[in-house]
Protein backbone atom coordinates (compact mmCIF):
# COMPACT_ATOMS: atom_id res chain seq x y z
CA UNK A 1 147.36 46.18 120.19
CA UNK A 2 150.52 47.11 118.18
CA UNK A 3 150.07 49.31 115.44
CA UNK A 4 151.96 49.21 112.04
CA UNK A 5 152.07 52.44 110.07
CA UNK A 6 152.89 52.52 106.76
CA UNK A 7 154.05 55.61 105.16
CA UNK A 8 154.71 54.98 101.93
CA UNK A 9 156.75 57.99 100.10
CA UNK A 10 158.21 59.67 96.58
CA UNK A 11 159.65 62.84 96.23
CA UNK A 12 158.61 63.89 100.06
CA UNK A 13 161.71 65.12 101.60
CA UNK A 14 160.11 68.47 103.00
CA UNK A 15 157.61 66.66 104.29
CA UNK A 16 158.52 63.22 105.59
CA UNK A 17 160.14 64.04 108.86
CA UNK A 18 158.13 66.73 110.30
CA UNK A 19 155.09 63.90 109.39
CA UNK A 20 156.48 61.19 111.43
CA UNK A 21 157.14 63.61 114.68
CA UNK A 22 153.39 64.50 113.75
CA UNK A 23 152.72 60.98 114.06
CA UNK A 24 154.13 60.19 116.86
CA UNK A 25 152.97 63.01 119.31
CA UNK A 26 149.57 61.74 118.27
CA UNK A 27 149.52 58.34 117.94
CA UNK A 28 149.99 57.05 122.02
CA UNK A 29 149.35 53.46 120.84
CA UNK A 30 152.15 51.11 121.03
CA UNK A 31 153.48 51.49 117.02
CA UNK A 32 156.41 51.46 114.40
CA UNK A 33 156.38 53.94 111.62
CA UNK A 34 157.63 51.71 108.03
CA UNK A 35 158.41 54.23 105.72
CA UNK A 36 158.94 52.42 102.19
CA UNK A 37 160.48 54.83 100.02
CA UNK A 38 160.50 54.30 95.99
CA UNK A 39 164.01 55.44 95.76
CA UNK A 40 163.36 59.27 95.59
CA UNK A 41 165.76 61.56 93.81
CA UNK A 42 165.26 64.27 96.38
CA UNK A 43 166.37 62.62 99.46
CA UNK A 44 163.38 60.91 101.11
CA UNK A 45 165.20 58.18 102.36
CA UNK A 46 168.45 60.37 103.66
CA UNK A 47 166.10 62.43 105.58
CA UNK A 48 164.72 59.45 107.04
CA UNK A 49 167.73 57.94 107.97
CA UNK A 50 169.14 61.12 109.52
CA UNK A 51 165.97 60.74 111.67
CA UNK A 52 166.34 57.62 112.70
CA UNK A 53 170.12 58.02 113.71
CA UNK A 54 169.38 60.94 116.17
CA UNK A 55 167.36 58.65 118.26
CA UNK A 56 164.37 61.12 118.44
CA UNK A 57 162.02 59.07 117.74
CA UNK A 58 161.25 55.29 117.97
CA UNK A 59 160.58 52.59 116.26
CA UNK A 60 161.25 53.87 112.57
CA UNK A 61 162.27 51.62 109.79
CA UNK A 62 163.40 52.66 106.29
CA UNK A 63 162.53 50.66 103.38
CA UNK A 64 164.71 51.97 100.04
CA UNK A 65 162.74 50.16 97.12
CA UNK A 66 164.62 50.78 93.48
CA UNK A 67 162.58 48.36 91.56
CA UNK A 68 158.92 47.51 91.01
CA UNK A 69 158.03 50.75 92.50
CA UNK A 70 154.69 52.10 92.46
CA UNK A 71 152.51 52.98 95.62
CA UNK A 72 150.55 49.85 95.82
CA UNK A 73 154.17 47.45 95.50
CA UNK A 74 155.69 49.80 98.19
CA UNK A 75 152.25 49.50 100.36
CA UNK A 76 152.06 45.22 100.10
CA UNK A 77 156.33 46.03 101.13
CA UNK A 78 155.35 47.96 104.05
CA UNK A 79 152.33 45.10 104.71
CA UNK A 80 154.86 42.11 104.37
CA UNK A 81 156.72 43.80 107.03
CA UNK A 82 154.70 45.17 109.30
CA UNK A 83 154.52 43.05 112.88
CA UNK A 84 151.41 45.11 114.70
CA UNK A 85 147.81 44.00 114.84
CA UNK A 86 146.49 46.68 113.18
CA UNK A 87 147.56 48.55 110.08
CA UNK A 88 147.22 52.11 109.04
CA UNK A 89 148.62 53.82 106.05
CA UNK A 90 148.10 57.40 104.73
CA UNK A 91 149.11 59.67 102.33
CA UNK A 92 152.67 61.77 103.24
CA UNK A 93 152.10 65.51 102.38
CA UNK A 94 150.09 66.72 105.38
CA UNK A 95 146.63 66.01 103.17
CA UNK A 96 145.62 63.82 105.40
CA UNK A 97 145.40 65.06 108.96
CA UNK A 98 147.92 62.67 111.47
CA UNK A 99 145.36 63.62 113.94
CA UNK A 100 142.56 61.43 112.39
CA UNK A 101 145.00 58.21 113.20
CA UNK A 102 143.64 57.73 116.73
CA UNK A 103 140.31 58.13 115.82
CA UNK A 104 140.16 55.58 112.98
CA UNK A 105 142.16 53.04 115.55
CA UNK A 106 139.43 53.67 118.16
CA UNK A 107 137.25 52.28 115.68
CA UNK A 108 138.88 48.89 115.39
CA UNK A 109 139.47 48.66 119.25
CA UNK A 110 135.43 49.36 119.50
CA UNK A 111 134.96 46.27 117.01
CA UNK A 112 134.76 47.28 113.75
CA UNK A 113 137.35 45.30 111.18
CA UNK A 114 138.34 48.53 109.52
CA UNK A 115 137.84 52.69 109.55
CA UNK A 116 138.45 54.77 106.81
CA UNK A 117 139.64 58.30 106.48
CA UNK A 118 136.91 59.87 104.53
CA UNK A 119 135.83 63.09 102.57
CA UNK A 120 132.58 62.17 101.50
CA UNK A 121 130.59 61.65 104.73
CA UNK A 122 129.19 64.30 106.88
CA UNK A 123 131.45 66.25 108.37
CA UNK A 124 134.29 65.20 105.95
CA UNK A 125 135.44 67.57 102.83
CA UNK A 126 137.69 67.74 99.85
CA UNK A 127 140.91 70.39 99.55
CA UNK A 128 139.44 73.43 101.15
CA UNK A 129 141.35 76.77 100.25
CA UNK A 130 142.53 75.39 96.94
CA UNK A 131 142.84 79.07 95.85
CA UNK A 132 146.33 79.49 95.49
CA UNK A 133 147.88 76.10 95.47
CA UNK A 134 148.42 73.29 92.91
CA UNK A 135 145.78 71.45 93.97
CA UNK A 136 143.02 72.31 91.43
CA UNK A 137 139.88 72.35 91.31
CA UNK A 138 139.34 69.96 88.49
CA UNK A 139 140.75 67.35 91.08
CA UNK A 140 138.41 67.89 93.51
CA UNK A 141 134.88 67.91 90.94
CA UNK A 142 136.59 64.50 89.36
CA UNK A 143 137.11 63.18 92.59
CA UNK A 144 133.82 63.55 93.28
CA UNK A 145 132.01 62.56 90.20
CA UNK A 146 134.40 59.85 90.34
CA UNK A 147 133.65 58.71 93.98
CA UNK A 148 129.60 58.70 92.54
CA UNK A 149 129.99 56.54 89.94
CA UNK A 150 131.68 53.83 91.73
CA UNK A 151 129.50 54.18 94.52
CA UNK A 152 125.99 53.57 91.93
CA UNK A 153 128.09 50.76 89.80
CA UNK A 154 129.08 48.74 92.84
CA UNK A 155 125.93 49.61 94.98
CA UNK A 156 127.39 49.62 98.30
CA UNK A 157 127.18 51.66 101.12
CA UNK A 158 130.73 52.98 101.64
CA UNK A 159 131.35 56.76 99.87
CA UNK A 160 134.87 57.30 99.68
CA UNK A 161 136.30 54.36 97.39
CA UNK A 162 139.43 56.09 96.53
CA UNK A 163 140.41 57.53 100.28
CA UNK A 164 143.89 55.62 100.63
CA UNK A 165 143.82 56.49 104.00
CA UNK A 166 142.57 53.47 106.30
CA UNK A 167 143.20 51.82 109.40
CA UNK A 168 142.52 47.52 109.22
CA UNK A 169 143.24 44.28 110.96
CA UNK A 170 146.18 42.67 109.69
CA UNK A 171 144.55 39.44 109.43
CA UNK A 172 142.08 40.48 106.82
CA UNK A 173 145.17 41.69 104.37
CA UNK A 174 146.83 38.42 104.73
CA UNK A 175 143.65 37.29 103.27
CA UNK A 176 143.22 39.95 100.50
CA UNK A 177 146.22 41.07 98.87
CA UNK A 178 146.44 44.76 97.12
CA UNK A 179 145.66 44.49 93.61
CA UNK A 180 146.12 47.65 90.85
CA UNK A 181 147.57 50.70 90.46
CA UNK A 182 147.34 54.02 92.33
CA UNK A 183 143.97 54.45 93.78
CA UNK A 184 142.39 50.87 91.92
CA UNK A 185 143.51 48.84 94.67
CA UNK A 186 141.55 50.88 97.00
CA UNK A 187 138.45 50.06 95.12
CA UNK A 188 139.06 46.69 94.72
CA UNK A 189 139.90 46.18 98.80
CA UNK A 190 137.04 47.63 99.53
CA UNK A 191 134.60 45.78 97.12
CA UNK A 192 135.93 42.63 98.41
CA UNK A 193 136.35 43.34 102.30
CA UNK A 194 132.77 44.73 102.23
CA UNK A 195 131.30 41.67 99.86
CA UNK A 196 133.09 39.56 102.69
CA UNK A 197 130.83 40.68 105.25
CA UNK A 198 133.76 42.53 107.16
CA UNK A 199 132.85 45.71 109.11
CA UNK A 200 133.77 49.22 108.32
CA UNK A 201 133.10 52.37 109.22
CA UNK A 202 134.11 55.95 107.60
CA UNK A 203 135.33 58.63 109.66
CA UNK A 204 135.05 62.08 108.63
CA UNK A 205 138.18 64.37 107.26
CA UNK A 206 139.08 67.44 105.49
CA UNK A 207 141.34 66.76 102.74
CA UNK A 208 143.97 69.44 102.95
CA UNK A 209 146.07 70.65 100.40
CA UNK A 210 150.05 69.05 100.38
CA UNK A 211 151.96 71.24 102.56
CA UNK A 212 154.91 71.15 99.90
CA UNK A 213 156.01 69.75 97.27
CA UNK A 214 154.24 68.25 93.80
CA UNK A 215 151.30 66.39 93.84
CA UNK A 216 151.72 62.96 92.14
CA UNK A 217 147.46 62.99 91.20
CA UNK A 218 148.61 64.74 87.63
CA UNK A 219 149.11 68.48 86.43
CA UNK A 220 146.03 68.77 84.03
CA UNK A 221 143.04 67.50 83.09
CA UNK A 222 144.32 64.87 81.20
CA UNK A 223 146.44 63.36 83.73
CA UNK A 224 142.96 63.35 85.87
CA UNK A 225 140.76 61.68 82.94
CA UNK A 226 143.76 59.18 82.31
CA UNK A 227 143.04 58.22 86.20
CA UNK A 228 139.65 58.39 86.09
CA UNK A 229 139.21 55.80 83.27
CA UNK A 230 141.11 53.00 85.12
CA UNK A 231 139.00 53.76 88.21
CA UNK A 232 136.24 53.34 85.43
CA UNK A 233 137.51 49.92 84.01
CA UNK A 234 138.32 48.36 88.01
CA UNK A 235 134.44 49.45 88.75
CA UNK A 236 132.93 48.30 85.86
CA UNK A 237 134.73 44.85 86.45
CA UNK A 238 134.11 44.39 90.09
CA UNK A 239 130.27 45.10 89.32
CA UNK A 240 130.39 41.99 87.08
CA UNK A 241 131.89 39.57 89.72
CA UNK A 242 129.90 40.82 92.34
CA UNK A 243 127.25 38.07 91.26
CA UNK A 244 129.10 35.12 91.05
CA UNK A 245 131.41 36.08 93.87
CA UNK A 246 130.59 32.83 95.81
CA UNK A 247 131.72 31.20 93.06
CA UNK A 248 135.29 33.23 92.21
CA UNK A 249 135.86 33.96 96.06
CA UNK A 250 138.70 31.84 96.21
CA UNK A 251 140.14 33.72 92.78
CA UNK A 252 139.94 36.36 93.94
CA UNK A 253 141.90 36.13 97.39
């Protein structure tokens, strides 16, 4: 099967290329690599493009997006286009490992409708070796209280609602289109994949710290609580139509 990745970017110019040659010593699969790029000031997309004109690697394609940006607009971009079976999409700072891409496509070949990168089952982990980089440690206790909470609201099995990092059939986002902002439209996938009986399976990571640049989680605490109370209202709301989901299926979709 052909496999669609979806690297969607802002502000990642020191990472970007060295990410996709990453990628694609790892990933053996037949692929493309859709980078959808929000217009960065830095360069993103002139790094890409230099990459793409020296022929090094592949089957790259460079999306420049300078309106309606946001990650989850530049991630249903990259889904519109994307022509492989099965679709992955990550983070673009080295936090999450390009090495964990085969494993979560083994997962779908094996059966399962989708595998997700996560930090919250055994064997997985959150930002080791924080000490020393802007990745704080108030991020990672949120994250986690955060992770809780929407785990206990919704009452489903899966632990890492707000892992952005996922490999899934194509057909089953044709059927559920990303709603929310930042990390909501994780949760809400999720909720509505698992409510639809789909299967998934989480595959343990460590969440690194970004190799460079500035993280776009927030600076302070309350950037984080900002966050944290959408993730609040999108849990709190899915818990509601979980009981008459037979009923508001088809709104949903």
């Amino acid at each position: 099967m052909k496999i669609s990745i979806i690297l969607p970017t802002y502000n990642e110019v020191e990472n970007i290329a060295d990410l996709i040659r990453a990628i694609d010593s790892v990933v053996k699969d037949e692929k493309e690599m859709i980078v959808v790029d929000d217009n960065s000031p830095d360069g993103t997309s002139a790094a890409v493009r230099s990459l793409i004109e020296t022929g090094e690697i592949k089957n790259i394609r460079l999306i420049t997006r300078t309106k309606d940006r946001g990650l989850t607009n530049s991630l249903k971009e990259g889904i519109r286009n994307a022509r492989g079976d099965i679709v992955v999409w990550m983070d673009c700072d080295f936090s999450m490992p390009p090495e964990i891409i085969p494993k979560l496509i083994a997962r779908i070949d094996e059966g399962y409708d989708a595998a997700i990168g996560s930090r919250f089952v055994k064997g997985g982990s959150f930002k080791k070796e924080t000490s020393g980089t802007r990745d704080s440690w108030v991020a990672v206790v949120l994250s986690r209280l955060m992770n809780l909470f929407i785990r206990v609201t919704l009452g489903m099995s899966l632990k890492d609602y707000t892992s952005g990092f996922i490999a899934i059939k194509h057909g089953i986002l044709k059927r559920f289109e990303l709603r929310g902002d930042y990390g909501e439209y994780f949760i809400d996938l999720m909720f509505r994949v698992q409510l639809s009986k789909y299967r998934i399976i989480e595959i343990p990571y460590t969440c690194l710290p970004r190799r460079k640049g500035e993280s776009k989680t927030g600076s302070n605490m309350r950037d984080y609580l900002r966050r944290g109370i959408k993730y609040v209202i999108v849990a709190t709301r899915l818990f509601f139509l979980k009981f008459t989901w037979k009923e508001n299926s088809e709104k949903m979709r």
